[in-house]
Protein backbone atom coordinates (compact mmCIF):
# COMPACT_ATOMS: atom_id res chain seq x y z
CA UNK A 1 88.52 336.05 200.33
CA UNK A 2 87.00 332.64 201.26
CA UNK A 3 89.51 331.03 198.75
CA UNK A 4 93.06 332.89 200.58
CA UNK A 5 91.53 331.80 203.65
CA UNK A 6 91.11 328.09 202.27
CA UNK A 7 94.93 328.00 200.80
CA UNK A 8 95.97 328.88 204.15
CA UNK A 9 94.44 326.47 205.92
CA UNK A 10 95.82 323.96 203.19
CA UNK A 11 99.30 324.86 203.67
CA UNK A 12 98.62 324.71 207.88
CA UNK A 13 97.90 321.16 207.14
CA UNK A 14 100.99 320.28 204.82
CA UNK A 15 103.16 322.08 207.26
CA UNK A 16 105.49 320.10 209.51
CA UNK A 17 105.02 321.17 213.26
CA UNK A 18 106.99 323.79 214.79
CA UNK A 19 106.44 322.05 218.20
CA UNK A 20 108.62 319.54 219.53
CA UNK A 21 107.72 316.23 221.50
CA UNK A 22 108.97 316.31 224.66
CA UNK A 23 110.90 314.92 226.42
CA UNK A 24 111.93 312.58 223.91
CA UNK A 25 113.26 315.15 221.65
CA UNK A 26 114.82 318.16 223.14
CA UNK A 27 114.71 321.81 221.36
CA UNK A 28 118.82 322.40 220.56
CA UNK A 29 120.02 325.14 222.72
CA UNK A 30 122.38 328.22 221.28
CA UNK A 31 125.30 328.29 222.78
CA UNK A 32 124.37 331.78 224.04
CA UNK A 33 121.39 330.05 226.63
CA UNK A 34 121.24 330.53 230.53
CA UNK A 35 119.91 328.41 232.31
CA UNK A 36 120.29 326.45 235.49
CA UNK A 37 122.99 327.75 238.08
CA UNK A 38 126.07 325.21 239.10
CA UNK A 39 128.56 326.01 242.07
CA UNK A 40 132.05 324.54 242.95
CA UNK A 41 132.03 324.57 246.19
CA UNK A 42 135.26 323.67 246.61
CA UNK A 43 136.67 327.07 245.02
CA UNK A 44 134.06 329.32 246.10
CA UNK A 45 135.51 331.83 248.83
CA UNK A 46 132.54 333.35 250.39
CA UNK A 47 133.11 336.55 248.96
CA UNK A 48 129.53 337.46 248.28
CA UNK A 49 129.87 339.44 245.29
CA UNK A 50 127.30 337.37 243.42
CA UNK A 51 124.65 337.90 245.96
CA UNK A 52 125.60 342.05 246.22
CA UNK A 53 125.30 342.03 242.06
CA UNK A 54 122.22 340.45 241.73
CA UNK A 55 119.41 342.73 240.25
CA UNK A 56 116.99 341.09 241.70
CA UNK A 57 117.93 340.12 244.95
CA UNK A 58 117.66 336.18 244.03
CA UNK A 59 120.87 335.15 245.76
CA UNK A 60 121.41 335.01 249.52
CA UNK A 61 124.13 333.64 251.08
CA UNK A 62 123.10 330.56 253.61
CA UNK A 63 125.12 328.54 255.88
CA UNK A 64 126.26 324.97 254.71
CA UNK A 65 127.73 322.44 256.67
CA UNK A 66 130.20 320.76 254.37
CA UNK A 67 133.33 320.51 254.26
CA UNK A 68 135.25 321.56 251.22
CA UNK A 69 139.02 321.24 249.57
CA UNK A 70 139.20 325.17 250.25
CA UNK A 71 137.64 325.04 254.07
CA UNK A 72 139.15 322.29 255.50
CA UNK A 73 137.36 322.87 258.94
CA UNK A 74 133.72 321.97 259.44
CA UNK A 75 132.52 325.37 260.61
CA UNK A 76 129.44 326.61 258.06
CA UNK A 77 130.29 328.29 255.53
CA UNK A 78 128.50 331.26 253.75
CA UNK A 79 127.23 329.82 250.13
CA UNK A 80 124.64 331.15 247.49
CA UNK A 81 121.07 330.06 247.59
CA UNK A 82 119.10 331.11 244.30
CA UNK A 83 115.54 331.49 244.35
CA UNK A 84 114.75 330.29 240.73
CA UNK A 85 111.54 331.80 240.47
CA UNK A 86 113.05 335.38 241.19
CA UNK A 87 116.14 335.03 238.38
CA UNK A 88 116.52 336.84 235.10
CA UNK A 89 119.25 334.60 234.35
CA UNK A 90 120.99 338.12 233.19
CA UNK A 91 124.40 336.16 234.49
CA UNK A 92 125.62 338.93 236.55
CA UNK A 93 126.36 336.85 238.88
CA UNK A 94 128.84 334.57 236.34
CA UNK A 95 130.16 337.36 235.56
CA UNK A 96 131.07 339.12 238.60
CA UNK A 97 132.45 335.68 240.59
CA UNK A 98 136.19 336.09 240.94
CA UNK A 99 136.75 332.38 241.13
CA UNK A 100 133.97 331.31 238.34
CA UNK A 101 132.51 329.00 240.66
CA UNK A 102 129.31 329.49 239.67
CA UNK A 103 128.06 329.04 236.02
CA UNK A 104 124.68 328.97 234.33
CA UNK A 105 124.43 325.67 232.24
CA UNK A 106 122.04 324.90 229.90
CA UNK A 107 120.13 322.89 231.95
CA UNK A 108 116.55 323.57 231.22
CA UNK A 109 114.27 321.36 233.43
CA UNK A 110 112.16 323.31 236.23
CA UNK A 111 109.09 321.14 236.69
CA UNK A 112 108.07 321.22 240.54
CA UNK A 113 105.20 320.34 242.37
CA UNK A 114 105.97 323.33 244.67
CA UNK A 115 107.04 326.58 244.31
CA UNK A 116 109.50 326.04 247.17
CA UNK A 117 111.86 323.27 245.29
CA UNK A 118 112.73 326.36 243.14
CA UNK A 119 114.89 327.79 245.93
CA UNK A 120 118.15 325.67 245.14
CA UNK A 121 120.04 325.69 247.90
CA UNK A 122 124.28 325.25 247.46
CA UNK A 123 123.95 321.57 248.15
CA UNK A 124 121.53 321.45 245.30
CA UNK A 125 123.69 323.68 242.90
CA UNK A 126 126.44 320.71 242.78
């Protein structure tokens, strides 16, 4: 018993690690991963469909002065605002946007000080 429990340590120690150092080296992604959420603004038409999909109630449409290709006035215009911390990343939303302005990337990085920078608002989604 003493010895299996030696040979297993002793093949622990020969073992490569199944960790990776990062930042300097990244994990590879499948191309199957969700992560971060990116929006055109200039084709998104303020239908709201992503927000009305969402399972979890992570979008809400906000008011953003810019001025886009599709609006050419300055009046604000409804965009989506994703709370981070609330997503599944179940890409409902994707899925559901007739225009496919807004895509989950692989973008993996969500390191904040504060719980609040993981509310992305539209400007932030560019």
């Amino acid at each position: 018993m003493i010895i299996n429990s030696l040979v297993e340590v002793a093949k622990g120690v020969v073992k490569k690690p199944s960790t990776v150092e990062f930042p300097e080296n990244k994990e590879t992604l499948d191309d199957t991963y969700r992560g971060m959420h990116k929006l055109d603004m200039n084709t998104c038409i303020n239908c709201q469909a992503c927000a009305r999909i969402c399972p979890n109630q992570t979008i809400k449409m906000v008011e953003a002065d810019i001025p886009t290709a599709f609006h050419k006035d300055t009046n604000p215009k409804l965009f989506p605002e994703i709370d981070l911390e609330r997503c599944l990343f179940c890409a409902l939303c994707e899925e559901v946007c007739p225009t496919d302005c807004l895509i989950l990337t692989k973008i993996t990085e969500y390191e904040v000080y504060d719980r609040r920078d993981l509310i992305k608002r539209p400007e932030d989604l560019e």
